[in-house]
PDB file of N, CA and C in Angstrom:
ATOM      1  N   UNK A   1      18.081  54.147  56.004  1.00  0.00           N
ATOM      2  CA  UNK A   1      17.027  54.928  55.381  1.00  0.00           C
ATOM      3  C   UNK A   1      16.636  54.239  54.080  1.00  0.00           C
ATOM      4  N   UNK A   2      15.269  53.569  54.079  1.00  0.00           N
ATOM      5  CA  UNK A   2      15.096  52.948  53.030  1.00  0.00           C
ATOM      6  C   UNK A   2      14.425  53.402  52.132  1.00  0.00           C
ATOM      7  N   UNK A   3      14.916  52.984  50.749  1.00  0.00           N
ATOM      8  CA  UNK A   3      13.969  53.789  49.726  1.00  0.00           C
ATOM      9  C   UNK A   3      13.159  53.051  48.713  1.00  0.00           C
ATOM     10  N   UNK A   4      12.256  53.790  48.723  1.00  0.00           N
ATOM     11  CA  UNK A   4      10.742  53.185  48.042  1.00  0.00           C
ATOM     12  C   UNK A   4      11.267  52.639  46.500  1.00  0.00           C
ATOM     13  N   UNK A   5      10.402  51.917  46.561  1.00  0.00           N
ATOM     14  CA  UNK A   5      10.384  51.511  44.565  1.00  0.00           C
ATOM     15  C   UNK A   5      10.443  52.749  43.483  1.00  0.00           C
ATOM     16  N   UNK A   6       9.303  53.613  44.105  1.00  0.00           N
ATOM     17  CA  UNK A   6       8.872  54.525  43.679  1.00  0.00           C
ATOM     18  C   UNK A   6      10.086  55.241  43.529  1.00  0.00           C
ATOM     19  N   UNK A   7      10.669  56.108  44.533  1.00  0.00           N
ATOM     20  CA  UNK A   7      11.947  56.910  44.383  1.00  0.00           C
ATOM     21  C   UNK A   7      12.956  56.443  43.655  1.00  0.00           C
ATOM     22  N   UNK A   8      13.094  55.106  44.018  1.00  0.00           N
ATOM     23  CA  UNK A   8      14.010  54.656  43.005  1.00  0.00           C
ATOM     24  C   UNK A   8      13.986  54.878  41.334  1.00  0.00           C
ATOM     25  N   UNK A   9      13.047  54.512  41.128  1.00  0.00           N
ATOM     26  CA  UNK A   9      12.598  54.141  39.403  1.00  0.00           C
ATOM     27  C   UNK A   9      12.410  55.933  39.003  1.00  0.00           C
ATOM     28  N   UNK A  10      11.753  56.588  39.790  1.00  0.00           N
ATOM     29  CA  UNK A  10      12.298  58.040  39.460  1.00  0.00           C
ATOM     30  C   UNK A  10      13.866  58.684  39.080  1.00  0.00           C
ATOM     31  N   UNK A  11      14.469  58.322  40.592  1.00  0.00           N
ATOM     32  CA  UNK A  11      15.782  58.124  40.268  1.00  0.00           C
ATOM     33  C   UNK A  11      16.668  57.883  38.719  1.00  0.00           C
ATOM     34  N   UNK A  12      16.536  56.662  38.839  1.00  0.00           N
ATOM     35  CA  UNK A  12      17.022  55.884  37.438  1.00  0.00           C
ATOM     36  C   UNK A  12      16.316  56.426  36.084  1.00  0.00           C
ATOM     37  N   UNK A  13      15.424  56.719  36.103  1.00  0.00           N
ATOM     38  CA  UNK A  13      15.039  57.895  34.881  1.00  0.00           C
ATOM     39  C   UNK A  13      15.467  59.272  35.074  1.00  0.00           C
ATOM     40  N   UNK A  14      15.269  59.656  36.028  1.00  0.00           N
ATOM     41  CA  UNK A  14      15.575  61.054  35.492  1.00  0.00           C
ATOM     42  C   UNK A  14      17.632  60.938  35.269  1.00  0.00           C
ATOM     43  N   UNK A  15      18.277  60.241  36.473  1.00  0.00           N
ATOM     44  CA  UNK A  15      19.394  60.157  35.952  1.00  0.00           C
ATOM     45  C   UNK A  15      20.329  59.280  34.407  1.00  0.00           C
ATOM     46  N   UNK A  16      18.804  58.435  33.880  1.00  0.00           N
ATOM     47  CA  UNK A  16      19.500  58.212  32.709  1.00  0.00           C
ATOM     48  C   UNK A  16      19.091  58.554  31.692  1.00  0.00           C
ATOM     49  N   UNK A  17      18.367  59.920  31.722  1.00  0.00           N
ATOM     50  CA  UNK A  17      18.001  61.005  30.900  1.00  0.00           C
ATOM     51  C   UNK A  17      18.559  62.256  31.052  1.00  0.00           C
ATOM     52  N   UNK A  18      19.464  62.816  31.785  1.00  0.00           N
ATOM     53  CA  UNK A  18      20.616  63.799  32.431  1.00  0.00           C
ATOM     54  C   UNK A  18      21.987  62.814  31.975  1.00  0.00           C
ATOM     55  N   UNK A  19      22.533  61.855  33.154  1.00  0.00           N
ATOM     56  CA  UNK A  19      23.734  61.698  32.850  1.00  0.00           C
ATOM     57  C   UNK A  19      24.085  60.774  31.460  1.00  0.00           C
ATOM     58  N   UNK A  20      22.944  59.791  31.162  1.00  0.00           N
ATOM     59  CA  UNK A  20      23.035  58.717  29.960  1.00  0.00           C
ATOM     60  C   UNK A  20      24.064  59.188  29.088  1.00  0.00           C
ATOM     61  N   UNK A  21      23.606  60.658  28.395  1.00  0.00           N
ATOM     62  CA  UNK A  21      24.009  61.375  27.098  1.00  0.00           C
ATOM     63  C   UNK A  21      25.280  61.735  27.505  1.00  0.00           C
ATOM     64  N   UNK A  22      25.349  61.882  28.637  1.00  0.00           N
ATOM     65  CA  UNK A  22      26.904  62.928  28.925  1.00  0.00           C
ATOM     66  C   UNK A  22      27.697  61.506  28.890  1.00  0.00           C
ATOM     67  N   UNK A  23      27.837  60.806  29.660  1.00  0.00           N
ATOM     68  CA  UNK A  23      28.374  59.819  29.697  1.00  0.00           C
ATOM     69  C   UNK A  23      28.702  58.886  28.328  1.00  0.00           C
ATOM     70  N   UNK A  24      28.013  58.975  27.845  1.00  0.00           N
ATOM     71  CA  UNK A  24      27.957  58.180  26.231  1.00  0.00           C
ATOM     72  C   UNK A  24      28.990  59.374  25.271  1.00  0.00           C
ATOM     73  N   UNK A  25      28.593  60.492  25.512  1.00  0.00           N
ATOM     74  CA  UNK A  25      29.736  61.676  25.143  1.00  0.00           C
ATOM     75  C   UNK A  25      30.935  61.337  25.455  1.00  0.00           C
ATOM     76  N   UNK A  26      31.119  61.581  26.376  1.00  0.00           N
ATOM     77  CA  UNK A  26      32.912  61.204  26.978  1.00  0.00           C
ATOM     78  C   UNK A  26      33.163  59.802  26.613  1.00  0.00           C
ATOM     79  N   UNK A  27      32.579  58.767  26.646  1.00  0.00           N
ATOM     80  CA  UNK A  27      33.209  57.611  25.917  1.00  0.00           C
ATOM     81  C   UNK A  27      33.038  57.563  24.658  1.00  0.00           C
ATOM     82  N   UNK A  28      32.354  58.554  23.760  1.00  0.00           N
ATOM     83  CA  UNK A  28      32.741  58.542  22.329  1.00  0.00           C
ATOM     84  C   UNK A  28      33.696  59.543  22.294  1.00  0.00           C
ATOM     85  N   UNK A  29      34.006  60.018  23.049  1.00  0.00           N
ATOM     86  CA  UNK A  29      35.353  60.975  23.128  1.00  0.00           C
ATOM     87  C   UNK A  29      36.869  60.031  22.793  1.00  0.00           C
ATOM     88  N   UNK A  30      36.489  59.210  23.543  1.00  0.00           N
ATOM     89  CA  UNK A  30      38.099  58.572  24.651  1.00  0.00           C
ATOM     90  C   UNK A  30      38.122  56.735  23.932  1.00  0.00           C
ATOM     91  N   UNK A  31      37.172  56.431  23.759  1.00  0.00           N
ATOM     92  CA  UNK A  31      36.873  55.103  23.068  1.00  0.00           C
ATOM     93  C   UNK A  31      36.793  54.964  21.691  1.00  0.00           C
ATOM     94  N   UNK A  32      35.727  55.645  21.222  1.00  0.00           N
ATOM     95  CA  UNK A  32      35.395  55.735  19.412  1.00  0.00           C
ATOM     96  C   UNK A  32      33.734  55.389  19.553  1.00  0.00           C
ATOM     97  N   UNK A  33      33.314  55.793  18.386  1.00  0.00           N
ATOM     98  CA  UNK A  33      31.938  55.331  18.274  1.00  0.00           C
ATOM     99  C   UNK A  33      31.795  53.784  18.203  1.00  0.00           C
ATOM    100  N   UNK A  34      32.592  52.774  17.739  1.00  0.00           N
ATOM    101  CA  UNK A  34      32.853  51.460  17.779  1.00  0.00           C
ATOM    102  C   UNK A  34      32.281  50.922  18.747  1.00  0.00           C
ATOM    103  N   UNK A  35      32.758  51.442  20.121  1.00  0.00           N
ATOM    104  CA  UNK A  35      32.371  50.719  21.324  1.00  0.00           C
ATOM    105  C   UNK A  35      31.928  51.545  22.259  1.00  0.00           C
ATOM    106  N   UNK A  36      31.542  52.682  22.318  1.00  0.00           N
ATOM    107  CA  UNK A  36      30.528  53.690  22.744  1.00  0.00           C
ATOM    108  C   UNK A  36      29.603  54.079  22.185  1.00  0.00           C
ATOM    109  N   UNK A  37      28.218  52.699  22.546  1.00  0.00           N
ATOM    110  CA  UNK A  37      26.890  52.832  22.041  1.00  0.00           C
ATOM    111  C   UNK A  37      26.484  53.910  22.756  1.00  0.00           C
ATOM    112  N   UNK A  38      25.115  54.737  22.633  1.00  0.00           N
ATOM    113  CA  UNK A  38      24.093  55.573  23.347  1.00  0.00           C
ATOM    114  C   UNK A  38      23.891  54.557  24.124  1.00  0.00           C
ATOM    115  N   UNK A  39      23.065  53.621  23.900  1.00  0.00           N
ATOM    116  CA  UNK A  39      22.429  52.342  25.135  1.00  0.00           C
ATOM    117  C   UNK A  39      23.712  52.149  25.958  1.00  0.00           C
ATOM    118  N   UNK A  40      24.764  52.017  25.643  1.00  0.00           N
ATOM    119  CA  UNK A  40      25.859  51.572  26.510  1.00  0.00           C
ATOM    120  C   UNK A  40      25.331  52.901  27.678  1.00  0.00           C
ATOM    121  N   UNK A  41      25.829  54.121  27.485  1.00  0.00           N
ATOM    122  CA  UNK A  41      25.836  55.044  28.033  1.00  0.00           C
ATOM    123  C   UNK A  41      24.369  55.076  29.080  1.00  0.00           C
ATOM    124  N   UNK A  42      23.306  55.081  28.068  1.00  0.00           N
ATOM    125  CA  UNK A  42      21.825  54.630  29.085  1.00  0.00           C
ATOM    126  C   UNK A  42      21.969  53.525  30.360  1.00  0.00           C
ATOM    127  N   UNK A  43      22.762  52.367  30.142  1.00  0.00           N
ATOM    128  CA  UNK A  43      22.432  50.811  30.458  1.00  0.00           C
ATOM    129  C   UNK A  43      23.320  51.368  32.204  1.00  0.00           C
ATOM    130  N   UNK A  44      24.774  52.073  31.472  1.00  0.00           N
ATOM    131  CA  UNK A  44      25.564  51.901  32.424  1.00  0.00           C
ATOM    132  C   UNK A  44      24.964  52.748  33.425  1.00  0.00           C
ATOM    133  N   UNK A  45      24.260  53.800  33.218  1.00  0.00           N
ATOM    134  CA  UNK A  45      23.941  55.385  34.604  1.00  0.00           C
ATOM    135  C   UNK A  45      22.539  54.082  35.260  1.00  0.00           C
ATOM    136  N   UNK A  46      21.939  53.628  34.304  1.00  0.00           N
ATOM    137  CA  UNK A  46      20.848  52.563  35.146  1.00  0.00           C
ATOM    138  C   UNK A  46      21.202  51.784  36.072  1.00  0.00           C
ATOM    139  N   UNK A  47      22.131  50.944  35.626  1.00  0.00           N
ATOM    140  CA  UNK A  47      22.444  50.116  36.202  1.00  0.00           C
ATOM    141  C   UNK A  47      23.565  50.563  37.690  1.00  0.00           C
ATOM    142  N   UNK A  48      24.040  51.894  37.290  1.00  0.00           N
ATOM    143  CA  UNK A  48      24.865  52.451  38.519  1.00  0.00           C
ATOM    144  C   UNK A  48      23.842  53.279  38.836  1.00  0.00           C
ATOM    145  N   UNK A  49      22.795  53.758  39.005  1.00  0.00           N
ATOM    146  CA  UNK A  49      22.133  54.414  40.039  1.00  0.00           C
ATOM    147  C   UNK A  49      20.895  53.266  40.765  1.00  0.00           C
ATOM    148  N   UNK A  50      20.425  52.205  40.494  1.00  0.00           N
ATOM    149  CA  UNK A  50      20.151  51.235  40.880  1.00  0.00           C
ATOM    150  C   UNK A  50      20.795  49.875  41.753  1.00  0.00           C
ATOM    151  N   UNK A  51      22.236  49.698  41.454  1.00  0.00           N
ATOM    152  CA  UNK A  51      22.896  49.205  42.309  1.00  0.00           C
ATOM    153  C   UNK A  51      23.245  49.942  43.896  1.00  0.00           C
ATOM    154  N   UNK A  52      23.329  51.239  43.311  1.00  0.00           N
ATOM    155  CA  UNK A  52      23.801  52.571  44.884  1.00  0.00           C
ATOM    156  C   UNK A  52      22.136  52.360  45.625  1.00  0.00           C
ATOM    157  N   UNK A  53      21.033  52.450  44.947  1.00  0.00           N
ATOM    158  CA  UNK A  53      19.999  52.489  45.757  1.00  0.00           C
ATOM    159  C   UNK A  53      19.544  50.956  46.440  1.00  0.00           C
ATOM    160  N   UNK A  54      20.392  50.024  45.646  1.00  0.00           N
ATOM    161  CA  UNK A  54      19.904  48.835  46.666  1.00  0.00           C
ATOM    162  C   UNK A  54      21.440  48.538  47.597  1.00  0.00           C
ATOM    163  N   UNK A  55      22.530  48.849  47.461  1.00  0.00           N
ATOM    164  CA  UNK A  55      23.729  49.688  48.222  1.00  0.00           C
ATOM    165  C   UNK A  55      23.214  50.276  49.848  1.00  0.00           C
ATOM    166  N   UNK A  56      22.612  52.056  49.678  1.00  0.00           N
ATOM    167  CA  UNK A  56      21.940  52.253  50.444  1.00  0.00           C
ATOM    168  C   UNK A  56      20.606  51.902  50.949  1.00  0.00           C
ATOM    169  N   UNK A  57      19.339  51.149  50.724  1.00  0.00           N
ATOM    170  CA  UNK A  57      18.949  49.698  50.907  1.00  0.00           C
ATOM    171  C   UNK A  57      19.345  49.358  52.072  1.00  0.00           C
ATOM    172  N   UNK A  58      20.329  48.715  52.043  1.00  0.00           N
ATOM    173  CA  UNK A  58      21.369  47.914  52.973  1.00  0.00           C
ATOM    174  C   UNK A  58      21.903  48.817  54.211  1.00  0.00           C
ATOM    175  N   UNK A  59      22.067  49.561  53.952  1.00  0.00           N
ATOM    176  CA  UNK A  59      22.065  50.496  54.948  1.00  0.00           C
ATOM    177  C   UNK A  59      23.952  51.234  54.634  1.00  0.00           C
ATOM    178  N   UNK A  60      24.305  50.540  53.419  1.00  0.00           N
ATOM    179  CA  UNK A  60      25.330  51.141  53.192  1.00  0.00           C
ATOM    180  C   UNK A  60      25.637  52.454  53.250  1.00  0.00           C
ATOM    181  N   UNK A  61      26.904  53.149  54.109  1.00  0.00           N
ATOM    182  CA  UNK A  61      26.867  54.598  53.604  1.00  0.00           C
ATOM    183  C   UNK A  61      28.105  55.043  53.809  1.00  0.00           C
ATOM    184  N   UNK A  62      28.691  56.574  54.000  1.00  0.00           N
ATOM    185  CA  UNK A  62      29.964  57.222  54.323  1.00  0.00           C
ATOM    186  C   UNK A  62      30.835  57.343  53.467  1.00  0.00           C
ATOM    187  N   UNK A  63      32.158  56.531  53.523  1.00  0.00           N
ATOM    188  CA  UNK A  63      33.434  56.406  52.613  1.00  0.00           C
ATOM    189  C   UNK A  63      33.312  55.199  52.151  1.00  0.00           C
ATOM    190  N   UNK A  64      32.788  54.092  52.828  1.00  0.00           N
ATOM    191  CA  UNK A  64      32.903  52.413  52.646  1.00  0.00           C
ATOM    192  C   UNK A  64      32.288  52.613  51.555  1.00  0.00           C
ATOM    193  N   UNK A  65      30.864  53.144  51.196  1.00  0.00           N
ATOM    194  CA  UNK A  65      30.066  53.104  50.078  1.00  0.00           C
ATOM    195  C   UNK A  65      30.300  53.937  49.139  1.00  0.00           C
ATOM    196  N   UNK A  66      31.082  55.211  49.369  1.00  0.00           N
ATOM    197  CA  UNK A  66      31.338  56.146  48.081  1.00  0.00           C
ATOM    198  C   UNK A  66      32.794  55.227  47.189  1.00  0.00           C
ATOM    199  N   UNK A  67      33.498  54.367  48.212  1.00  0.00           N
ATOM    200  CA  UNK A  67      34.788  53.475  47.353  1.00  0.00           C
ATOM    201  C   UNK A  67      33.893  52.864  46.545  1.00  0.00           C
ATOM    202  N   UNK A  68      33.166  51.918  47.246  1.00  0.00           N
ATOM    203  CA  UNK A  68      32.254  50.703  47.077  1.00  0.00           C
ATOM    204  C   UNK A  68      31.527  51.619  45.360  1.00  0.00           C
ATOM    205  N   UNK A  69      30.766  52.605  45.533  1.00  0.00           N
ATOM    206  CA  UNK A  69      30.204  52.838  44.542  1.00  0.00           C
ATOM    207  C   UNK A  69      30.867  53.476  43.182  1.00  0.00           C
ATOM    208  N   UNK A  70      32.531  53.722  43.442  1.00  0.00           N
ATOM    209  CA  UNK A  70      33.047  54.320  42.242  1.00  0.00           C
ATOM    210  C   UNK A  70      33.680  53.328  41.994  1.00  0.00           C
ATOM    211  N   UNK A  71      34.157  52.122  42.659  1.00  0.00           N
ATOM    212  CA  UNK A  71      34.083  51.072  41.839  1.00  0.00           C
ATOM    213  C   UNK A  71      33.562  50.683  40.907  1.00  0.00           C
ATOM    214  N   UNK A  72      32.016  50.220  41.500  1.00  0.00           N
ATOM    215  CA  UNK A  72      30.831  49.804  40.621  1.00  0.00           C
ATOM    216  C   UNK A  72      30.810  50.697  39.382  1.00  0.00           C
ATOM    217  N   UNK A  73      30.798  52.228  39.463  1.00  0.00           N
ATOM    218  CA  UNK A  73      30.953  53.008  38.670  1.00  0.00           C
ATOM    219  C   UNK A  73      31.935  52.921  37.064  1.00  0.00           C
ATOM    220  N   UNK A  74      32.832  52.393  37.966  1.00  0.00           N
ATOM    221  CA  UNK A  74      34.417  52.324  36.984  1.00  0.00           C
ATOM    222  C   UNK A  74      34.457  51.017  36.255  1.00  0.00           C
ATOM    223  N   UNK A  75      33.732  50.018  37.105  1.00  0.00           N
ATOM    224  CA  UNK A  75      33.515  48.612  36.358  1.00  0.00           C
ATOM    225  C   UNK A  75      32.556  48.664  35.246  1.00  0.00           C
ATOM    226  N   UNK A  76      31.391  49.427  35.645  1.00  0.00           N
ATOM    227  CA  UNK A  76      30.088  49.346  34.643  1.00  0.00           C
ATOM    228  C   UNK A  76      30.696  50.348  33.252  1.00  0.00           C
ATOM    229  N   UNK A  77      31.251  51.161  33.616  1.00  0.00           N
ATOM    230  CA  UNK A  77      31.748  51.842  32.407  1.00  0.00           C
ATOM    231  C   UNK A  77      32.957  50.842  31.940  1.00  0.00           C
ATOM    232  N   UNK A  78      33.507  50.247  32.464  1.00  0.00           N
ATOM    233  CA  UNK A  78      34.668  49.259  31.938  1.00  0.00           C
ATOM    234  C   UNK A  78      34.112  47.980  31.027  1.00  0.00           C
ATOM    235  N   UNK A  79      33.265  47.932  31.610  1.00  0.00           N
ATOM    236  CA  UNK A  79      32.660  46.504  30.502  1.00  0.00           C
ATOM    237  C   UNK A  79      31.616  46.963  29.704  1.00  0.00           C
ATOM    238  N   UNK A  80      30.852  47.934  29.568  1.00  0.00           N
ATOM    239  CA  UNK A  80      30.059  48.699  28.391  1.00  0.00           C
ATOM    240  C   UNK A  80      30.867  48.979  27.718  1.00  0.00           C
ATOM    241  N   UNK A  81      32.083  50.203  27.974  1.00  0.00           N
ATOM    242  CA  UNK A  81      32.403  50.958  26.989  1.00  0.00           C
ATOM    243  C   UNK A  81      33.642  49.569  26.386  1.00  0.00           C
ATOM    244  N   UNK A  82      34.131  48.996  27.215  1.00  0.00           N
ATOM    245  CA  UNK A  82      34.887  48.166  26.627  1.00  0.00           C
ATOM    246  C   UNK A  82      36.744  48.671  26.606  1.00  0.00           C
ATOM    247  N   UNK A  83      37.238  48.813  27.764  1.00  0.00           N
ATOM    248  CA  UNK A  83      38.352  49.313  27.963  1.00  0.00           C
ATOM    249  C   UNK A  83      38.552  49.177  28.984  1.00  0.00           C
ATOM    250  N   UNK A  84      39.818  49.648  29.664  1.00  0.00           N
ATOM    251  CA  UNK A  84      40.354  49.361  30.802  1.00  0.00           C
ATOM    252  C   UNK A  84      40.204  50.021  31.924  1.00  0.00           C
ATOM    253  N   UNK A  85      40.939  49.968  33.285  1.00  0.00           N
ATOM    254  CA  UNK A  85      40.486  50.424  34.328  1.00  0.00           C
ATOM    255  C   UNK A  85      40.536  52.160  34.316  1.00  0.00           C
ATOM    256  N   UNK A  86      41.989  52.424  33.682  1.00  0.00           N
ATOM    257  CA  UNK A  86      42.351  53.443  33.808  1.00  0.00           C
ATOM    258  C   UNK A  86      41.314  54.579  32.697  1.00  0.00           C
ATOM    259  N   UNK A  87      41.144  53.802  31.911  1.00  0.00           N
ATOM    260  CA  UNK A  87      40.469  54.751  30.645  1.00  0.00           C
ATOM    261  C   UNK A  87      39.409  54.646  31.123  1.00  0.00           C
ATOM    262  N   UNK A  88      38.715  53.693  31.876  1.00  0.00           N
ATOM    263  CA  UNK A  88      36.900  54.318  32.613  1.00  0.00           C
ATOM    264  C   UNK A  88      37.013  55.024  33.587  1.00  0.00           C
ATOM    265  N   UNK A  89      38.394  55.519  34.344  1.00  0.00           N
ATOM    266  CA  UNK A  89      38.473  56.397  35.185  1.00  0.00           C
ATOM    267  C   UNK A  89      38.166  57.903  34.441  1.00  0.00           C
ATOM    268  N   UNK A  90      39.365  57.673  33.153  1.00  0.00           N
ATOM    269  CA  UNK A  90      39.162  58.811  32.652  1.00  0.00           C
ATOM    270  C   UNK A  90      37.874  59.571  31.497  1.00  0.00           C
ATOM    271  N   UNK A  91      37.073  58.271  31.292  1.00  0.00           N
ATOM    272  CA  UNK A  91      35.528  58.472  30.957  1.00  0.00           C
ATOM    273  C   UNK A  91      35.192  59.076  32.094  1.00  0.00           C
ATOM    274  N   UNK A  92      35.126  58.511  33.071  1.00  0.00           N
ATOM    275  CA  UNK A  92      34.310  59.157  34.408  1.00  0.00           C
ATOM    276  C   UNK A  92      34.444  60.632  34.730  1.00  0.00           C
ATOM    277  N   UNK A  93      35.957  61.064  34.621  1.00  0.00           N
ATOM    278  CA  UNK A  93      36.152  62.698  34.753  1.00  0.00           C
ATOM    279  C   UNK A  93      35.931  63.431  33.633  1.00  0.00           C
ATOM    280  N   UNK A  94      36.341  62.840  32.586  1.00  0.00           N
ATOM    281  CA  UNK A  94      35.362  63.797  31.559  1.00  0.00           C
ATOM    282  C   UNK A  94      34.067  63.963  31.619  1.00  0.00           C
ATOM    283  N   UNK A  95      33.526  63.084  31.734  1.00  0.00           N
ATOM    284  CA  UNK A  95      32.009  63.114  31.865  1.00  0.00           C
ATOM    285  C   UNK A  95      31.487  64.285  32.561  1.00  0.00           C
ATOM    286  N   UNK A  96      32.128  64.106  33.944  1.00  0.00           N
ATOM    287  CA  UNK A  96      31.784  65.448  34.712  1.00  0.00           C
ATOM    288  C   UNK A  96      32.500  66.614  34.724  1.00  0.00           C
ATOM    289  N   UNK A  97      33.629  66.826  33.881  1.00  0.00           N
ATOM    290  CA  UNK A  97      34.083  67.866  33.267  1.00  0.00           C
ATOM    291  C   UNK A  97      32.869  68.478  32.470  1.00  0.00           C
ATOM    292  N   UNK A  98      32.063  67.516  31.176  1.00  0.00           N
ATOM    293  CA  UNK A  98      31.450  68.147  30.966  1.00  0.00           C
ATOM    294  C   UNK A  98      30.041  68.273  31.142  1.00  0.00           C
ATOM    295  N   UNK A  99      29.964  67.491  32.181  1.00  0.00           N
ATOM    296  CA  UNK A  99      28.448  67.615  32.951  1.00  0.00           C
ATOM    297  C   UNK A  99      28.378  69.322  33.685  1.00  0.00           C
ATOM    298  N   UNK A 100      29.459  69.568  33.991  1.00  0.00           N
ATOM    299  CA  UNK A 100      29.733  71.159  34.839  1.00  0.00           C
ATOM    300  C   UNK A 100      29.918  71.936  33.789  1.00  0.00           C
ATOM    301  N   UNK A 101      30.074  72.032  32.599  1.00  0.00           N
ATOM    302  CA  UNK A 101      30.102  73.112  31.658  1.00  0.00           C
ATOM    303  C   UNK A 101      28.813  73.070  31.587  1.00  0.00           C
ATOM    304  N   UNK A 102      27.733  72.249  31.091  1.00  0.00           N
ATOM    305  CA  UNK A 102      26.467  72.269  30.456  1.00  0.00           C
ATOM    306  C   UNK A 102      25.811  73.017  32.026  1.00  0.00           C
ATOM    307  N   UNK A 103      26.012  72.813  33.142  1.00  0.00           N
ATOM    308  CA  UNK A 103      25.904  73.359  34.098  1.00  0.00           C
ATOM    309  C   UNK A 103      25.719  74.968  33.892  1.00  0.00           C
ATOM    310  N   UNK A 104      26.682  75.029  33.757  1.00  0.00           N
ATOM    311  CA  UNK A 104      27.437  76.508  33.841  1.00  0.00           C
ATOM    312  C   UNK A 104      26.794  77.106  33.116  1.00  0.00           C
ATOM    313  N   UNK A 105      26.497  76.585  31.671  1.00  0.00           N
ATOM    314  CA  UNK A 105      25.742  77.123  30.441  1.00  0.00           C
ATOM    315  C   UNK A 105      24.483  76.982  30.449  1.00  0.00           C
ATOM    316  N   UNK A 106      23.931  76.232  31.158  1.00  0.00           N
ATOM    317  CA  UNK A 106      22.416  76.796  31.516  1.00  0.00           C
ATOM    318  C   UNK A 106      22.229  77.848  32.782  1.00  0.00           C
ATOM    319  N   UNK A 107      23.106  77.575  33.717  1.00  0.00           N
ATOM    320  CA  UNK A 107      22.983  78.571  34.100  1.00  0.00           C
ATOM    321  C   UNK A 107      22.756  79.940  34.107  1.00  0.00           C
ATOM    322  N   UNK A 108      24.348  80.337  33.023  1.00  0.00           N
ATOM    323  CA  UNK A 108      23.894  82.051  32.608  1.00  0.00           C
ATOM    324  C   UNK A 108      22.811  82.180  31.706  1.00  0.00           C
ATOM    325  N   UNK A 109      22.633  80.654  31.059  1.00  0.00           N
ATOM    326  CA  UNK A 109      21.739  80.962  30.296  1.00  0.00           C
ATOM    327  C   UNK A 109      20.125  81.804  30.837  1.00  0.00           C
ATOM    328  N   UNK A 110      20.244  80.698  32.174  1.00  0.00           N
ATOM    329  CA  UNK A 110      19.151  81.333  33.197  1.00  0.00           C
ATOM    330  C   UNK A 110      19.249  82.494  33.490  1.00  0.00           C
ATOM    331  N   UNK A 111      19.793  83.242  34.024  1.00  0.00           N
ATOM    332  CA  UNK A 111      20.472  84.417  34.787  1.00  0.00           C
ATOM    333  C   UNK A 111      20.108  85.341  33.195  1.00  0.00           C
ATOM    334  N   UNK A 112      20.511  85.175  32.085  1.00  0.00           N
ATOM    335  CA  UNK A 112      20.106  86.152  30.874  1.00  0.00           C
ATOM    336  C   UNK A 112      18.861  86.067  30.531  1.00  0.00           C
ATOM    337  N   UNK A 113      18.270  84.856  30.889  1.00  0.00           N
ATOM    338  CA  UNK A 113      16.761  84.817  30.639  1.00  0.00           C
ATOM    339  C   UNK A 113      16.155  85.582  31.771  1.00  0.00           C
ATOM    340  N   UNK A 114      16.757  85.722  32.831  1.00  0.00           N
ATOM    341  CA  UNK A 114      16.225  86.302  34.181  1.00  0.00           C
ATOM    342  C   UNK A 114      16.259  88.014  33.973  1.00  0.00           C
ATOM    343  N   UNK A 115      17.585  88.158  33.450  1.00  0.00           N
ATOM    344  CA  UNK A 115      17.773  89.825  33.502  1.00  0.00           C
ATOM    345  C   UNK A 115      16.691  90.770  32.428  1.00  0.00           C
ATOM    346  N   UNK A 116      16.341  89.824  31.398  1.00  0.00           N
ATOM    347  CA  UNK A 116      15.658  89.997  30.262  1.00  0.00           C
ATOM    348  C   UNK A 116      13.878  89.736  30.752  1.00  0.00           C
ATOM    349  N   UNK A 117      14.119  89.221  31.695  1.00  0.00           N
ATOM    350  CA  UNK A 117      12.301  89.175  32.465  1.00  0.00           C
ATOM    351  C   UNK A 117      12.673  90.625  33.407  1.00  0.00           C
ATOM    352  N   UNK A 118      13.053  91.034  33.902  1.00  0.00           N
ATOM    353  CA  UNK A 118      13.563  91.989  34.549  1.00  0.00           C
ATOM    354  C   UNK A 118      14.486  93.588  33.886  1.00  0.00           C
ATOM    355  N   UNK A 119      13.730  94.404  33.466  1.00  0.00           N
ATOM    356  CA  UNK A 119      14.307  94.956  32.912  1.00  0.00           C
ATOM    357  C   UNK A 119      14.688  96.103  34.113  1.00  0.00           C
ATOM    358  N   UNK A 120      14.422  96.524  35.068  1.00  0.00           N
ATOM    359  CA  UNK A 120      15.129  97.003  36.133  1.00  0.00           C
ATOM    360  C   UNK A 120      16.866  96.629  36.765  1.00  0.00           C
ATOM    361  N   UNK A 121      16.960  95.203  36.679  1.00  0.00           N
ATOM    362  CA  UNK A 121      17.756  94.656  37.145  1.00  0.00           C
ATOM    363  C   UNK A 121      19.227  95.256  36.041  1.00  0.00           C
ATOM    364  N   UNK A 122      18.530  95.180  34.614  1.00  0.00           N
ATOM    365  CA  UNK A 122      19.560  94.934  33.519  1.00  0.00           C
ATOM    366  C   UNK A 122      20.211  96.784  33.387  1.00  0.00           C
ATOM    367  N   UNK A 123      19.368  97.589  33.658  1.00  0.00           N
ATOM    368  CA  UNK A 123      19.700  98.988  33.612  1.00  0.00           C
ATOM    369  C   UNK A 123      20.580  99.234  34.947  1.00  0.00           C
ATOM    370  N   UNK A 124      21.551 100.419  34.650  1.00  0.00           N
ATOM    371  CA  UNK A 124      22.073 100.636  36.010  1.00  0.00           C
ATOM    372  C   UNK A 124      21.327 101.583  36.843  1.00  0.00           C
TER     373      UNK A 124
END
């Protein structure tokens, strides 16, 4: 299933305007500001959601490509942020530790903005 230029370059923006920041978060968490630039954080979600789309491209897919791509994942954060294998693993789960809170928190945020458009809902 091949994908357009177009989808792609959508892709790679909207994900390095979502994950960029989170990601640059957790390695100024776990690294220091020293060697966890913002651009690091931008360069690396680009460059890993652009490698997966010319990945699948290829017709890559399943388990071969989800190893294949948390590799790539674990390397690109390994040579940006500037640390080792194990500590871009553990950039990587923080990241989405707190990619799922900000989740969570827009969520109810939604759901209170919802009950508050709805004043039926909010009464018993």
């Amino acid at each position: 299933l091949a994908v357009s230029l177009e989808v792609l370059a959508l892709q790679v923006i909207v994900a390095t305007i979502i994950i960029g920041p989170i990601l640059w978060i957790a390695g100024r968490l776990l690294v220091g500001k020293e060697k966890a630039k913002f651009t690091d954080g931008l360069v690396t979600v680009a460059l890993g959601t652009i490698i997966g789309g010319f990945l699948g491209y290829l017709g890559l897919s399943g388990w071969i490509a989800a190893i294949v791509m948390l590799i790539v994942w674990l390397a690109l954060i390994k040579h940006f942020f500037d640390c080792g294998w194990l500590k871009a693993l553990l950039i990587a789960v923080v990241a989405v530790v707190i990619f799922i809170v900000i989740a969570i928190v827009l969520v109810a945020l939604g759901f209170a903005a919802l009950a508050g458009l709805l004043p039926s809902l909010s009464t018993p």
